[in-house]
N, C-alpha and C. Protein backbone atom coordinates (compact mmCIF):
# COMPACT_ATOMS: atom_id res chain seq x y z
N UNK A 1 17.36 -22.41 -19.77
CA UNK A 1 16.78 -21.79 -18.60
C UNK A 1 16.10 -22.83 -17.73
N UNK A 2 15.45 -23.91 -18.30
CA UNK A 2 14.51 -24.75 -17.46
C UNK A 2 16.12 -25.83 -16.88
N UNK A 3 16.84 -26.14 -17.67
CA UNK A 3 17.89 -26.72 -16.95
C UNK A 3 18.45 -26.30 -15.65
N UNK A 4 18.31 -24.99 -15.80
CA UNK A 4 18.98 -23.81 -14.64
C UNK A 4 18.23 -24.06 -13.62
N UNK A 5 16.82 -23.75 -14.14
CA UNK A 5 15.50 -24.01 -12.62
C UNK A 5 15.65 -25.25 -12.31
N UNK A 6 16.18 -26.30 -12.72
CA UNK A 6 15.96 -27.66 -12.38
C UNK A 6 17.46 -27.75 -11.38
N UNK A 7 18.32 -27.24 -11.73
CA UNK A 7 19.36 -27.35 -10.83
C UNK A 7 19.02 -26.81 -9.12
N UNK A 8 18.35 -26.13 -9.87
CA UNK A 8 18.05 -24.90 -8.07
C UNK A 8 17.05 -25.44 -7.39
N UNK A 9 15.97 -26.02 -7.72
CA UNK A 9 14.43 -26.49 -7.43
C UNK A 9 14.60 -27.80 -6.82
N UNK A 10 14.20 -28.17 -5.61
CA UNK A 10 13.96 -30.09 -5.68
C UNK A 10 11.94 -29.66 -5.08
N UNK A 11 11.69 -30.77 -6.26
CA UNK A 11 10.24 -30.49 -6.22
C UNK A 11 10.06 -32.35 -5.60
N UNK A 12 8.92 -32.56 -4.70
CA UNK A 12 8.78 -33.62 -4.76
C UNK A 12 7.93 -34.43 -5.98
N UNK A 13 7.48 -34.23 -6.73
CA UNK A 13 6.69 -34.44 -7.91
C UNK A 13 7.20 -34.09 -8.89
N UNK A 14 6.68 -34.71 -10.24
CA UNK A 14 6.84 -33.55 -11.83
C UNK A 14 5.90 -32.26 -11.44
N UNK A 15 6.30 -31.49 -11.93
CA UNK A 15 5.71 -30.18 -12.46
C UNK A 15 5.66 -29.84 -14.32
N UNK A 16 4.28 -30.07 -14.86
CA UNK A 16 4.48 -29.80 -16.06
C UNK A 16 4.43 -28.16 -16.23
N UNK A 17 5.19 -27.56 -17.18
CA UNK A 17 4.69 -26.44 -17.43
C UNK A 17 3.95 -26.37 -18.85
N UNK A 18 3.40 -25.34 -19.39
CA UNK A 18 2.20 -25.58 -20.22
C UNK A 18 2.15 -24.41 -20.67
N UNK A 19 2.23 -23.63 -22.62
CA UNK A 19 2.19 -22.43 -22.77
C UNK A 19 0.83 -22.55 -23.48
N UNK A 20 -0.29 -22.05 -23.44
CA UNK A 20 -1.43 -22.22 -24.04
C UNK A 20 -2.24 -20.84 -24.37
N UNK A 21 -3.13 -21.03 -25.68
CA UNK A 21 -3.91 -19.86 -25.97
C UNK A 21 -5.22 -19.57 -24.97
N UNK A 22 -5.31 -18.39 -24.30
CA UNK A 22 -6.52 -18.43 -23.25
C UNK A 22 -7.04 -17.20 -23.27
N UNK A 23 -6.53 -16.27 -23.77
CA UNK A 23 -7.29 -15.32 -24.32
C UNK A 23 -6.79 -14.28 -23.51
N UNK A 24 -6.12 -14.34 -22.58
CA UNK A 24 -5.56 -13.26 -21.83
C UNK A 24 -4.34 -13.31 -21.23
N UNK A 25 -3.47 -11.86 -20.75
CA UNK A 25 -2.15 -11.96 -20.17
C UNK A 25 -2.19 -13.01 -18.91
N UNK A 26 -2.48 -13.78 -18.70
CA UNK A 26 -2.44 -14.13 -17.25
C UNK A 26 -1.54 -15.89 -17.03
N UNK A 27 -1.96 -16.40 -16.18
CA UNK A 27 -0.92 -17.53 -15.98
C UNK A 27 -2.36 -18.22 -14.97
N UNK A 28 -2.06 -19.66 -14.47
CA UNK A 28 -2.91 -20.23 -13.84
C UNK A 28 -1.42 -21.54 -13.41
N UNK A 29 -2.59 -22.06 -12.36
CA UNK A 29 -2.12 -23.31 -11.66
C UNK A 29 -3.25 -24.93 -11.55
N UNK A 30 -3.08 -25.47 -12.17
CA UNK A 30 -3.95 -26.45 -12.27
C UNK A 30 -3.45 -27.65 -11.25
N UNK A 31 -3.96 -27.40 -9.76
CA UNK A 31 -3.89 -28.58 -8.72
C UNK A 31 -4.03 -29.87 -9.02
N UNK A 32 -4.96 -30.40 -9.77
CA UNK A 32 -4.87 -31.57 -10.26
C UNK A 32 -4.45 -32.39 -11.36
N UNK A 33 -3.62 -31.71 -11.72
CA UNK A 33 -2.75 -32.07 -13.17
C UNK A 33 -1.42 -31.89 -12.60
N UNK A 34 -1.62 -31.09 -11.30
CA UNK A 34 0.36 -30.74 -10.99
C UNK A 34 1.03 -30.02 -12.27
N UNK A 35 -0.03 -29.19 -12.72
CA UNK A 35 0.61 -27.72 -14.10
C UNK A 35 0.39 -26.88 -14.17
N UNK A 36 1.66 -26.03 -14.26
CA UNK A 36 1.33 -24.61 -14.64
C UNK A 36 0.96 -24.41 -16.19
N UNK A 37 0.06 -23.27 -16.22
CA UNK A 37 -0.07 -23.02 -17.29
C UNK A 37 -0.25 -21.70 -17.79
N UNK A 38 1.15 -21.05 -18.74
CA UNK A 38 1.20 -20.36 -19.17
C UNK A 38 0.47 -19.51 -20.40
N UNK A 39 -0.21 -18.08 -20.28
CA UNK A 39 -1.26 -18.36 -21.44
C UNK A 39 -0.25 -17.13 -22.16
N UNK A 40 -0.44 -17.58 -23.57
CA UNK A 40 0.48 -17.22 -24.63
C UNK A 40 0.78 -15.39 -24.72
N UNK A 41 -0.44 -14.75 -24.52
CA UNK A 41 -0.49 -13.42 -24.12
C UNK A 41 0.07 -12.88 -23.42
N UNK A 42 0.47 -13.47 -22.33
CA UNK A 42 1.65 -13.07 -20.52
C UNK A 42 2.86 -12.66 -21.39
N UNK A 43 3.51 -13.69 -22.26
CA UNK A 43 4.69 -12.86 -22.58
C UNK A 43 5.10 -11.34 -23.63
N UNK A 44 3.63 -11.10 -24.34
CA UNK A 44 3.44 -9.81 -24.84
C UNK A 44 3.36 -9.17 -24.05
N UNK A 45 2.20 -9.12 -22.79
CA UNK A 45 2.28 -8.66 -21.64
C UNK A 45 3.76 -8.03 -20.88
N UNK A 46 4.57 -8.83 -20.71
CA UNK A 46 5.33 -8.96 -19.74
C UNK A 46 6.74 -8.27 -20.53
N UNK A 47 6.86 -8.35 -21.99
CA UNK A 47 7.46 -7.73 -23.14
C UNK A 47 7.10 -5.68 -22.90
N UNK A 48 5.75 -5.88 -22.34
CA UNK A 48 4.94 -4.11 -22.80
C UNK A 48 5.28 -3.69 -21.25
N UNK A 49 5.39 -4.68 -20.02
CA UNK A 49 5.96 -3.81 -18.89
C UNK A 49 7.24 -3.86 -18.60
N UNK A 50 8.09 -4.61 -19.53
CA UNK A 50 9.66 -4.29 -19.50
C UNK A 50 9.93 -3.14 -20.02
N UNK A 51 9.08 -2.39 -21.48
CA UNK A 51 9.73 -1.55 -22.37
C UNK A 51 9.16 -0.09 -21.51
N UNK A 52 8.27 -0.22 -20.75
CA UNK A 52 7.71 0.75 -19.62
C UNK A 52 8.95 0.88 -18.35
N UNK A 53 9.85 0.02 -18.16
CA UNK A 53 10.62 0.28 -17.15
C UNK A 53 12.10 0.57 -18.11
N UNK A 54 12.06 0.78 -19.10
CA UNK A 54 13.26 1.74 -19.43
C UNK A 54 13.24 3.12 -20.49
């Protein structure tokens, strides 16, 4: 999948991405690191509003 985004994307910089424990569903952007960071909960999250749309 990240191969896929890398085909489609021209970023002028790296972009790290980052899956981390934070205690909640959510996601962030860290400007001075140039990273996203994914917090480990979003994809339970995001798992409980897929099974709600069928």
């Amino acid at each position: 999948m990240i191969d896929a985004l890398n085909d489609e994307l021209s970023l002028a910089a790296p972009l790290t991405v980052t899956v981390e424990s934070c205690g909640e569903p959510n996601g962030f952007y860290d400007l001075d690191a140039r990273a996203i960071i994914m917090c480990s909960a979003f994809e339970d999250h995001l798992f409980e509003m897929a099974k709600q749309l069928n």
